[in-house]
PDB file of N, CA and C in Angstrom:
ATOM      1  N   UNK A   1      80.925  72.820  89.165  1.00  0.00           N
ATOM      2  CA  UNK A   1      80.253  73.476  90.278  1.00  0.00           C
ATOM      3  C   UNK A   1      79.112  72.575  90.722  1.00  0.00           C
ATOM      4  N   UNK A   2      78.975  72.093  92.108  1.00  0.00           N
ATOM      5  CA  UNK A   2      78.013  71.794  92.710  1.00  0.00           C
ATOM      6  C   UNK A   2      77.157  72.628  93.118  1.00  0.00           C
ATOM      7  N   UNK A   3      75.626  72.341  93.039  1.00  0.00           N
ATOM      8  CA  UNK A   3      74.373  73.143  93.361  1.00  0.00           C
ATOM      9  C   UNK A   3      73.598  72.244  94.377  1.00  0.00           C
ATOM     10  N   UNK A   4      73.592  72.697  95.543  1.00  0.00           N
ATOM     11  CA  UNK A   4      72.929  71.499  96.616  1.00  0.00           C
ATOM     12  C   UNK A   4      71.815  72.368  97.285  1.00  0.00           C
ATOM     13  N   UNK A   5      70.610  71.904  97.879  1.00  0.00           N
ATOM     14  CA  UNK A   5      69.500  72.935  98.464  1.00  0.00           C
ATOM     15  C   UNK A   5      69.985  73.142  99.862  1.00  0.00           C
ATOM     16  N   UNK A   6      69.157  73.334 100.869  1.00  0.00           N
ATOM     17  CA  UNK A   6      69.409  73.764 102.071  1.00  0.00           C
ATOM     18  C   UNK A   6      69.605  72.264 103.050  1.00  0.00           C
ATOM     19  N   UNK A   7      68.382  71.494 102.376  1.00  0.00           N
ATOM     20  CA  UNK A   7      67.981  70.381 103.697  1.00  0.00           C
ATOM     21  C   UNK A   7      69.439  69.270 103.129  1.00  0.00           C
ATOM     22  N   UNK A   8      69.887  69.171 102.001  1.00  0.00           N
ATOM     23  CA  UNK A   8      70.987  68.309 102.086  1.00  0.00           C
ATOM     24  C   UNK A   8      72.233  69.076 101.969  1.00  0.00           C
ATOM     25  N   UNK A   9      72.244  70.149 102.239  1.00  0.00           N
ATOM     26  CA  UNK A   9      73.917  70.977 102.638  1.00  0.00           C
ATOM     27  C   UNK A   9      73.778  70.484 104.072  1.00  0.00           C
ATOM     28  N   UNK A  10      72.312  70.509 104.677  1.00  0.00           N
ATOM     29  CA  UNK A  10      72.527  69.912 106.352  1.00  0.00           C
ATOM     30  C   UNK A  10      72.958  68.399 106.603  1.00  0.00           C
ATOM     31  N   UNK A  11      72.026  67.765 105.621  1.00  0.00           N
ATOM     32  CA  UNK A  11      72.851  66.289 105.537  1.00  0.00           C
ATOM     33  C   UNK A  11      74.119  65.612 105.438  1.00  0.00           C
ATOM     34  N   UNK A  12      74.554  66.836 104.733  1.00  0.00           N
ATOM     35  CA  UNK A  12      76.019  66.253 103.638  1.00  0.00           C
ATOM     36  C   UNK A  12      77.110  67.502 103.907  1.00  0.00           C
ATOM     37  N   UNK A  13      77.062  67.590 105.389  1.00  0.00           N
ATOM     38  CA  UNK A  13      78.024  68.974 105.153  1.00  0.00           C
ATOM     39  C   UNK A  13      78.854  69.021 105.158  1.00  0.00           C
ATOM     40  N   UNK A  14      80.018  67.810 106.209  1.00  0.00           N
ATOM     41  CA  UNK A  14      81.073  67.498 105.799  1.00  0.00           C
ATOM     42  C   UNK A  14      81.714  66.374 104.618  1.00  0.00           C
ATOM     43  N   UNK A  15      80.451  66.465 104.116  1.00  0.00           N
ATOM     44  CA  UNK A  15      81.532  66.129 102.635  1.00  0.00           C
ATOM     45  C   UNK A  15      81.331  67.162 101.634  1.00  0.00           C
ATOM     46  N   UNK A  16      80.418  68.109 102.121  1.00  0.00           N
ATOM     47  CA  UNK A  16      80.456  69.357 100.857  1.00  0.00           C
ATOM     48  C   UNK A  16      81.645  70.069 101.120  1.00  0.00           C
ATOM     49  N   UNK A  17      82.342  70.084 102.730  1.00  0.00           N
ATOM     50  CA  UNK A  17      83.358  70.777 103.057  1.00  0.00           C
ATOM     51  C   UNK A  17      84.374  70.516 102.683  1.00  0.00           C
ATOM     52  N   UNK A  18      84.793  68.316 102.431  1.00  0.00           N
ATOM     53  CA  UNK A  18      85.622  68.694 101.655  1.00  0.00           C
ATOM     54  C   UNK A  18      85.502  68.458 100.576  1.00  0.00           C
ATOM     55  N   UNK A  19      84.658  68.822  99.866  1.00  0.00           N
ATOM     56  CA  UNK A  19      84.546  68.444  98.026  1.00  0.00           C
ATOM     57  C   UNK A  19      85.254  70.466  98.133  1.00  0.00           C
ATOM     58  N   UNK A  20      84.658  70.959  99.122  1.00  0.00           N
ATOM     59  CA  UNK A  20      85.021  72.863  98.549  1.00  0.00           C
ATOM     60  C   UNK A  20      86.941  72.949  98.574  1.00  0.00           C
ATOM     61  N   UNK A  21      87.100  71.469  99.986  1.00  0.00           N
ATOM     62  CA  UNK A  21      89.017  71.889 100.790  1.00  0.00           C
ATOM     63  C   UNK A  21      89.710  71.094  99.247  1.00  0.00           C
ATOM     64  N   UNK A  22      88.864  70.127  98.793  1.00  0.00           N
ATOM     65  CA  UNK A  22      89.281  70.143  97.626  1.00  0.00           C
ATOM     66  C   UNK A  22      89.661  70.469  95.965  1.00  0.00           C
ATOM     67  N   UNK A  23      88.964  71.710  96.270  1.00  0.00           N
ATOM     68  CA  UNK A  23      89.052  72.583  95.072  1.00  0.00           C
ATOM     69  C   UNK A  23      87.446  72.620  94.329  1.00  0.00           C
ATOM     70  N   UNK A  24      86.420  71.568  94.670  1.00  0.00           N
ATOM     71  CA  UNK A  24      84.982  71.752  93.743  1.00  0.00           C
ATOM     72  C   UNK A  24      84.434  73.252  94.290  1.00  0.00           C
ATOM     73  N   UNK A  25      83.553  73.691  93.682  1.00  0.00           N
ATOM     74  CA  UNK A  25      82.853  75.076  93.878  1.00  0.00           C
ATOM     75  C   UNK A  25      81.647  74.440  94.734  1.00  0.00           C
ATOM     76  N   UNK A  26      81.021  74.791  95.518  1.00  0.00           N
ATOM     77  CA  UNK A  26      79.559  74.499  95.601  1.00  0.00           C
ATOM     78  C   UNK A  26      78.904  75.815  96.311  1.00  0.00           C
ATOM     79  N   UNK A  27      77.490  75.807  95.677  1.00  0.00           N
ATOM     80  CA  UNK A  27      76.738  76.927  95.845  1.00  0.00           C
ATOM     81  C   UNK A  27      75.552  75.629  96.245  1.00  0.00           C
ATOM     82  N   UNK A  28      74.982  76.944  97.655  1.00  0.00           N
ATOM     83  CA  UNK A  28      74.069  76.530  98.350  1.00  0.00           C
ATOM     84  C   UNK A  28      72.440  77.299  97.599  1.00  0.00           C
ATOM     85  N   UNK A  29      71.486  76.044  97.318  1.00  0.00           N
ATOM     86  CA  UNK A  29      70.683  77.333  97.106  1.00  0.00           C
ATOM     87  C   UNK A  29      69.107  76.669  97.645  1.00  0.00           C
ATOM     88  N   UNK A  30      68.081  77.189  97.633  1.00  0.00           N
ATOM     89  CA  UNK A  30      66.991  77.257  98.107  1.00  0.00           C
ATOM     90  C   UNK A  30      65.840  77.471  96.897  1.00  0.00           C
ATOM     91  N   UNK A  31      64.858  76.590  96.765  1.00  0.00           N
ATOM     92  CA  UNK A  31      64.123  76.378  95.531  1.00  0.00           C
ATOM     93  C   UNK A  31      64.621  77.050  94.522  1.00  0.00           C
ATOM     94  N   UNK A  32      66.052  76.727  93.991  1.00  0.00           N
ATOM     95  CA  UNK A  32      66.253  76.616  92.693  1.00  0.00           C
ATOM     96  C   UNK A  32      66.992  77.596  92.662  1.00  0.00           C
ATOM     97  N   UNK A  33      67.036  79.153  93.619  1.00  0.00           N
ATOM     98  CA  UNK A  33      67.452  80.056  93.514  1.00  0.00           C
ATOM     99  C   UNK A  33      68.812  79.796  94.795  1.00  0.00           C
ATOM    100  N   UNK A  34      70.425  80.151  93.946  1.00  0.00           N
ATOM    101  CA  UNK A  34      71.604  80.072  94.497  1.00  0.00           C
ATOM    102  C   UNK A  34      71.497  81.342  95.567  1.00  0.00           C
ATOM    103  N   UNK A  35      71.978  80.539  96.783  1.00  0.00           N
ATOM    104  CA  UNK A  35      71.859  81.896  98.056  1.00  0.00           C
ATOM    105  C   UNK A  35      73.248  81.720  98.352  1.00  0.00           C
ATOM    106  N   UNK A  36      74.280  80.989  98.695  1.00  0.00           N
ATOM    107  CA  UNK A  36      75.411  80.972  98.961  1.00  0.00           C
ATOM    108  C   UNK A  36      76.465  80.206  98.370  1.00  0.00           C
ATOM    109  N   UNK A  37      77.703  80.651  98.321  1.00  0.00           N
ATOM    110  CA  UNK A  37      79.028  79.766  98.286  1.00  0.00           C
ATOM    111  C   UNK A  37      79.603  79.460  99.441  1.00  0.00           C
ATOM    112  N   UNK A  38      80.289  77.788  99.283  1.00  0.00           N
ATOM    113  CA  UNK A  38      80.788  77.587 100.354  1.00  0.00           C
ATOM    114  C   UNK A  38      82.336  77.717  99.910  1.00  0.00           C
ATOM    115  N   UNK A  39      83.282  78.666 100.294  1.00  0.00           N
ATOM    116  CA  UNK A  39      85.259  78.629 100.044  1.00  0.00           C
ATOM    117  C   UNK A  39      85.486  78.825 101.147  1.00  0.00           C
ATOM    118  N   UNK A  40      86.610  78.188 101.147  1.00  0.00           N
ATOM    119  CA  UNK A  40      87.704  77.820 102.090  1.00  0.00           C
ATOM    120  C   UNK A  40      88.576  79.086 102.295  1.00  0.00           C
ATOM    121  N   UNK A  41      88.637  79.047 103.633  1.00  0.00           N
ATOM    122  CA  UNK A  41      89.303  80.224 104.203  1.00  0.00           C
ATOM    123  C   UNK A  41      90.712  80.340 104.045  1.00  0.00           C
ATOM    124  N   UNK A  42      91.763  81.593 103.323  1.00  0.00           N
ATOM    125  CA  UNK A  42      92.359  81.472 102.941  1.00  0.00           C
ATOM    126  C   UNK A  42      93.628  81.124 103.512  1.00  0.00           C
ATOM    127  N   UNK A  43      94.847  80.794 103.958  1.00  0.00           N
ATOM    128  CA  UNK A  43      95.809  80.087 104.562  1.00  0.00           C
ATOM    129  C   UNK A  43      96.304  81.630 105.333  1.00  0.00           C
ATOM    130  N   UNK A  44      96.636  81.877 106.449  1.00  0.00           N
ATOM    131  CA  UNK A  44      97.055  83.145 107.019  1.00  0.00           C
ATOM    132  C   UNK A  44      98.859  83.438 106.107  1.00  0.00           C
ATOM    133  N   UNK A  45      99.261  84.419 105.989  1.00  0.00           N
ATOM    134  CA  UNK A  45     100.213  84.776 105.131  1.00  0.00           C
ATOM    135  C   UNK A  45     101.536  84.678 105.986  1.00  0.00           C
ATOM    136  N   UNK A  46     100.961  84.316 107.258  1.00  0.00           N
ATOM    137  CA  UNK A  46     102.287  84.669 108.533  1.00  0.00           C
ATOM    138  C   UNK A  46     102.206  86.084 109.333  1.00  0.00           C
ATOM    139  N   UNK A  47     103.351  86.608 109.567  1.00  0.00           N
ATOM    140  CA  UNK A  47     103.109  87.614 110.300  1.00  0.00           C
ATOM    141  C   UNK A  47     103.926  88.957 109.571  1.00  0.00           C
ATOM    142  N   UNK A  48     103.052  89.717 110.153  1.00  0.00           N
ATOM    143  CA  UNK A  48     103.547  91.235 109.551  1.00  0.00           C
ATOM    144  C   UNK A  48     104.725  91.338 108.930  1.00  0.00           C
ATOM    145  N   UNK A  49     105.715  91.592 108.114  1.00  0.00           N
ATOM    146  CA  UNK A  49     106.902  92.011 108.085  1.00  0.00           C
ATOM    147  C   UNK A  49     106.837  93.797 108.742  1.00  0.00           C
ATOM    148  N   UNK A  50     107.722  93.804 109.463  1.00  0.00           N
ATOM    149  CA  UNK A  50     107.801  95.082 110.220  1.00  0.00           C
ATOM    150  C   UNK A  50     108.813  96.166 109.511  1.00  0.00           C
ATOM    151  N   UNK A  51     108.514  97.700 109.177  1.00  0.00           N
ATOM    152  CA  UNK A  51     109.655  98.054 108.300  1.00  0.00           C
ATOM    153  C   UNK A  51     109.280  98.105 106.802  1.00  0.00           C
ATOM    154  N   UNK A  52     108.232  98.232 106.496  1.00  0.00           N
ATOM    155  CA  UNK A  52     107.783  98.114 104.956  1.00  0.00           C
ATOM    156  C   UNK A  52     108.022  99.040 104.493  1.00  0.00           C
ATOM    157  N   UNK A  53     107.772 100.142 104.826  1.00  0.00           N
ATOM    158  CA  UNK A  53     108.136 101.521 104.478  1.00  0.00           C
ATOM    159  C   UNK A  53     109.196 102.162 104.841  1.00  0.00           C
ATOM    160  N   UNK A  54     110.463 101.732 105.564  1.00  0.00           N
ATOM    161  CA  UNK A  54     111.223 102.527 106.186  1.00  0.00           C
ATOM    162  C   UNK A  54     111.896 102.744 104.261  1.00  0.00           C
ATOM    163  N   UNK A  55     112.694 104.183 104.989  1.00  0.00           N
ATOM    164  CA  UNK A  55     113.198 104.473 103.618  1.00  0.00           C
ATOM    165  C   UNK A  55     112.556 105.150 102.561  1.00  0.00           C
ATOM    166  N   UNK A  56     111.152 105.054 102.485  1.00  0.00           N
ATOM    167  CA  UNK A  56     110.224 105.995 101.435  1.00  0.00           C
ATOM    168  C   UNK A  56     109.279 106.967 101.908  1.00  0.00           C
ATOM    169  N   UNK A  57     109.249 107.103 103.296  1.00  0.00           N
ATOM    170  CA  UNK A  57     108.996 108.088 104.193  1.00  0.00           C
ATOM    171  C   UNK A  57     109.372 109.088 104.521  1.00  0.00           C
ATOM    172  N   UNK A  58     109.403 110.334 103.898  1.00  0.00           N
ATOM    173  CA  UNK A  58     110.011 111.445 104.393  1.00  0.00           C
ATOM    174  C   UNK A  58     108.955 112.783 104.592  1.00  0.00           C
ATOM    175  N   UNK A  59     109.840 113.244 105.413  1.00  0.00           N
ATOM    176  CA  UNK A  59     109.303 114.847 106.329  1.00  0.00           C
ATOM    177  C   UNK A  59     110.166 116.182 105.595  1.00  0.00           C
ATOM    178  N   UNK A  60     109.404 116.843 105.345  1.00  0.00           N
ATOM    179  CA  UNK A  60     109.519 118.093 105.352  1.00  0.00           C
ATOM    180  C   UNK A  60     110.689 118.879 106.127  1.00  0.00           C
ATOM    181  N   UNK A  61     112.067 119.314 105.907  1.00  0.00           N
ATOM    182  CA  UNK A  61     112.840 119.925 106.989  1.00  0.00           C
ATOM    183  C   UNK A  61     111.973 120.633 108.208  1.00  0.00           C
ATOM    184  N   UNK A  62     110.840 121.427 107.574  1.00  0.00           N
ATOM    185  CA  UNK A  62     110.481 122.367 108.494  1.00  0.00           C
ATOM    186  C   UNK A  62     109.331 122.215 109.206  1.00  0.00           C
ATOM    187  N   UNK A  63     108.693 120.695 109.297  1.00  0.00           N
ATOM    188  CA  UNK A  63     108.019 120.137 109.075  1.00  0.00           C
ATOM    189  C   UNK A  63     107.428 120.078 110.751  1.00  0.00           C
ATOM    190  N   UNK A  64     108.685 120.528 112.108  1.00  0.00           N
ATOM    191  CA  UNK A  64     108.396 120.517 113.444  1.00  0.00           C
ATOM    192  C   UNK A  64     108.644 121.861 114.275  1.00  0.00           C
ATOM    193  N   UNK A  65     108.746 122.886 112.748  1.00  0.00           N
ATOM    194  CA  UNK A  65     108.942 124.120 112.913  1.00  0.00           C
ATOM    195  C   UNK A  65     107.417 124.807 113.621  1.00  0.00           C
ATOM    196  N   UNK A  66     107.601 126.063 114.790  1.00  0.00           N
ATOM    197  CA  UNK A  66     106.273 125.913 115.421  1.00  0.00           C
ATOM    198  C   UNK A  66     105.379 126.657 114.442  1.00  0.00           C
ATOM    199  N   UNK A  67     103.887 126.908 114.616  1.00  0.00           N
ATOM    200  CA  UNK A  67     103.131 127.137 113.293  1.00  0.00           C
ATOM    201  C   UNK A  67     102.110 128.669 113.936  1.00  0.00           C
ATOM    202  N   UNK A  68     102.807 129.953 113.952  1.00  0.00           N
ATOM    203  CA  UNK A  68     102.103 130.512 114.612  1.00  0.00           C
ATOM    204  C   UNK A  68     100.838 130.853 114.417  1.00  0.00           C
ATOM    205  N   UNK A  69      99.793 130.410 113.381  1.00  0.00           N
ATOM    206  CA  UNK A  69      98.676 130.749 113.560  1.00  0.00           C
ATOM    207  C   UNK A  69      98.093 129.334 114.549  1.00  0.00           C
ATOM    208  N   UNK A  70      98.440 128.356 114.373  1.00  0.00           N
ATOM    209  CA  UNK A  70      98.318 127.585 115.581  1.00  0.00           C
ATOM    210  C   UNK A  70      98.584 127.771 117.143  1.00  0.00           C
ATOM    211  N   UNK A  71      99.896 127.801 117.186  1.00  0.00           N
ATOM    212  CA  UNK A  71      99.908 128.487 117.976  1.00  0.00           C
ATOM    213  C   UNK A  71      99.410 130.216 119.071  1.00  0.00           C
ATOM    214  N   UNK A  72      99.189 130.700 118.102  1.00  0.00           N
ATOM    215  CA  UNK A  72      97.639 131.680 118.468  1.00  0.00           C
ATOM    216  C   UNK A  72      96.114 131.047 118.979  1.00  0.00           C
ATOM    217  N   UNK A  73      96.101 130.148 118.056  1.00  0.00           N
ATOM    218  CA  UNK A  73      94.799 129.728 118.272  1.00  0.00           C
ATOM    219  C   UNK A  73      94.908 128.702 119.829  1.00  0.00           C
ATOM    220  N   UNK A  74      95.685 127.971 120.045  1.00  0.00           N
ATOM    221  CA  UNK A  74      95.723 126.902 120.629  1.00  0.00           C
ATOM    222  C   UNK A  74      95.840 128.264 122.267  1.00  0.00           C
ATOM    223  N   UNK A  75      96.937 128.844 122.500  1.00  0.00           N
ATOM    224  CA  UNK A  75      97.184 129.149 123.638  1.00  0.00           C
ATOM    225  C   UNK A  75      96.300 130.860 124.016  1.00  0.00           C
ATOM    226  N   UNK A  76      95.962 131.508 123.073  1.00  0.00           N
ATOM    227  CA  UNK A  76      95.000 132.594 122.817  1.00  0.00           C
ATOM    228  C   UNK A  76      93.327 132.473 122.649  1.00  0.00           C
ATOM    229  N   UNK A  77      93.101 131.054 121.967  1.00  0.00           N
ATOM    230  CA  UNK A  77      91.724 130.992 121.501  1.00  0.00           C
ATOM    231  C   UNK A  77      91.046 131.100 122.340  1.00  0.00           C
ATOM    232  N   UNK A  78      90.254 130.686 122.701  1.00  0.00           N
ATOM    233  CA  UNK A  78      88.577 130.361 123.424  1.00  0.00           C
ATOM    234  C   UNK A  78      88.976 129.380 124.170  1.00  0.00           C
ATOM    235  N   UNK A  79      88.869 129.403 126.034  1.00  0.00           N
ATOM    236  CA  UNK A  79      89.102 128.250 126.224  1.00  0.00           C
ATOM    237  C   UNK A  79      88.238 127.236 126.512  1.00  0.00           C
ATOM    238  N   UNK A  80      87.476 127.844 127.283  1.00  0.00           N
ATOM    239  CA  UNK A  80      86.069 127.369 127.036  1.00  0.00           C
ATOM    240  C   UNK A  80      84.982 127.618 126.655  1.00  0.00           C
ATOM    241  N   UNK A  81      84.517 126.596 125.884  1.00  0.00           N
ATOM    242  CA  UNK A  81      82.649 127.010 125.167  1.00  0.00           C
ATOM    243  C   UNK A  81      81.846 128.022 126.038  1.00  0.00           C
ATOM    244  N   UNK A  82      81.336 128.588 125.240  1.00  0.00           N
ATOM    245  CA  UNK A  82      80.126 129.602 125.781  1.00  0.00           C
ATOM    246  C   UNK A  82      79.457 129.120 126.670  1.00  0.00           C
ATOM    247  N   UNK A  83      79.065 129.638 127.821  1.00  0.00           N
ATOM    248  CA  UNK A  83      78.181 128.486 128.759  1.00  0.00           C
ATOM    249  C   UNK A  83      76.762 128.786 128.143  1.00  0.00           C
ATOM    250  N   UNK A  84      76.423 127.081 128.503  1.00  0.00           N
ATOM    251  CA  UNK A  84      75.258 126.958 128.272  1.00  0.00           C
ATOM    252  C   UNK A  84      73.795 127.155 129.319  1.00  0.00           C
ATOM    253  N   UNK A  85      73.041 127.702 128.834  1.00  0.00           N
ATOM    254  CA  UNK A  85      72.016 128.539 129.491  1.00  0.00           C
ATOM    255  C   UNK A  85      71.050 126.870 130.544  1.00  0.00           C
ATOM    256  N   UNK A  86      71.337 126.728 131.895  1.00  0.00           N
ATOM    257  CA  UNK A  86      70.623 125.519 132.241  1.00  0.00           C
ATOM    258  C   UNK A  86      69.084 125.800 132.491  1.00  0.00           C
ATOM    259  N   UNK A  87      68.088 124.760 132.031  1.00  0.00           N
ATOM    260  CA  UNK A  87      66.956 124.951 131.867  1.00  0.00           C
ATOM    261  C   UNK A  87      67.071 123.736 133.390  1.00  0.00           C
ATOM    262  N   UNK A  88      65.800 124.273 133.703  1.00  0.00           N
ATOM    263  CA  UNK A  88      65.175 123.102 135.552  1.00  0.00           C
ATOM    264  C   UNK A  88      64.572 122.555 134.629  1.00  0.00           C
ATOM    265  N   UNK A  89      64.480 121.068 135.243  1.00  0.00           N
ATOM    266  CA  UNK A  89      63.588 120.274 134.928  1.00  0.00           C
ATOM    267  C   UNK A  89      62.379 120.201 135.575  1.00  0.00           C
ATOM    268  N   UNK A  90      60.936 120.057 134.886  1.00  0.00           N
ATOM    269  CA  UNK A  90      59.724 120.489 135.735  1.00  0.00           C
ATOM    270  C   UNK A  90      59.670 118.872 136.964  1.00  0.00           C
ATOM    271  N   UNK A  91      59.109 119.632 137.657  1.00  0.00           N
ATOM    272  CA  UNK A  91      58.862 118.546 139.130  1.00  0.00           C
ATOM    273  C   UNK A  91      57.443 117.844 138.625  1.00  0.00           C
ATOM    274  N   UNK A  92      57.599 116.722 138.683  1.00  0.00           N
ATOM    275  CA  UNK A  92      56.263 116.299 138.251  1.00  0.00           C
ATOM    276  C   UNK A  92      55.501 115.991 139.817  1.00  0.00           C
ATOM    277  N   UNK A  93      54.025 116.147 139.064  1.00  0.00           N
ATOM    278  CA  UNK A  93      52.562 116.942 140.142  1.00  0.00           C
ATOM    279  C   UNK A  93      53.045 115.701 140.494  1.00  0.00           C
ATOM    280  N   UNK A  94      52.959 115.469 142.239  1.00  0.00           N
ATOM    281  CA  UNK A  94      52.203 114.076 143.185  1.00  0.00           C
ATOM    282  C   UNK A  94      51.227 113.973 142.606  1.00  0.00           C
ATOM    283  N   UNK A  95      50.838 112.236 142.592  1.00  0.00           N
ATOM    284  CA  UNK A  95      49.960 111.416 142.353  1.00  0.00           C
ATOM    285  C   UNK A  95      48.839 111.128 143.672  1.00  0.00           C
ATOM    286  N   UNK A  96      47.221 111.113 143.155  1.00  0.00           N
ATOM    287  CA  UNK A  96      46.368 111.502 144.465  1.00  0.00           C
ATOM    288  C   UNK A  96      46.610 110.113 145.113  1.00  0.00           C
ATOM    289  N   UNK A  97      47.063 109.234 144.627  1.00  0.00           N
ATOM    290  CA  UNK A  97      46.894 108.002 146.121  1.00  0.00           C
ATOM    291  C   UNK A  97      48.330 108.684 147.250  1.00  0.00           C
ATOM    292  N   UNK A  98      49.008 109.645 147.145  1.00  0.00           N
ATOM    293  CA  UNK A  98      50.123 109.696 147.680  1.00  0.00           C
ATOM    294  C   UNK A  98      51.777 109.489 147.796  1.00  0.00           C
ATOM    295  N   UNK A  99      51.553 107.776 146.882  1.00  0.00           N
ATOM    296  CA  UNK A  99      52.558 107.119 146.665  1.00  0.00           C
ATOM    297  C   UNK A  99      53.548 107.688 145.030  1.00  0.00           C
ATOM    298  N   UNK A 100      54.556 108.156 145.569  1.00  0.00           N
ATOM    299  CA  UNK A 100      55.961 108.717 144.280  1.00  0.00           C
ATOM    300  C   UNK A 100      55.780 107.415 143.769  1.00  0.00           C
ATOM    301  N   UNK A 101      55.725 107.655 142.084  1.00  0.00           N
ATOM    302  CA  UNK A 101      56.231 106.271 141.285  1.00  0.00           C
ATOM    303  C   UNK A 101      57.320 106.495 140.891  1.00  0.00           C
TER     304      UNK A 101
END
């Protein structure tokens, strides 16, 4: 493991980058005390496989059967909120030179 401070990770950065693409560890640190690692970002895996789950997914037979306490609620319930009580907003006093700010 490499331990380098701040002012020569700025000096030396592309060769700390690849001492890390090459497998060394290095930690960045600041009077003595380690503040960071520098690793290499990991290689992308490709793309999705689509279908991962088909086959271990299953529903309930009755599962699109309708649900009448839902159905109560949904087409019976409340349709709209209680109205709310509107308060005025106060007019604020004119100012004595005349001029609205």
């Amino acid at each position: 493991m490499k331990i380098v401070n701040i002012h020569a990770a700025k000096t030396q950065l592309s060769r700390l980058i690849a001492d890390v693409l090459a497998g060394e560890e290095v930690v960045i640190s600041k009077a003595g005390t380690p503040l960071v690692r520098l690793v290499p970002i990991a290689a992308a895996a490709g793309p999705r496989q689509l279908g991962v789950l088909a086959g271990s997914v299953t529903e309930s037979p009755d599962c699109w059967d309708a649900d009448p306490q839902m159905e109560t609620l949904f087409y019976y319930g409340d349709v709209e909120p209680a109205a709310a009580a509107r308060v005025a907003e106060p007019v604020p006093a004119p100012q004595a030179d005349g001029f609205d700010s």
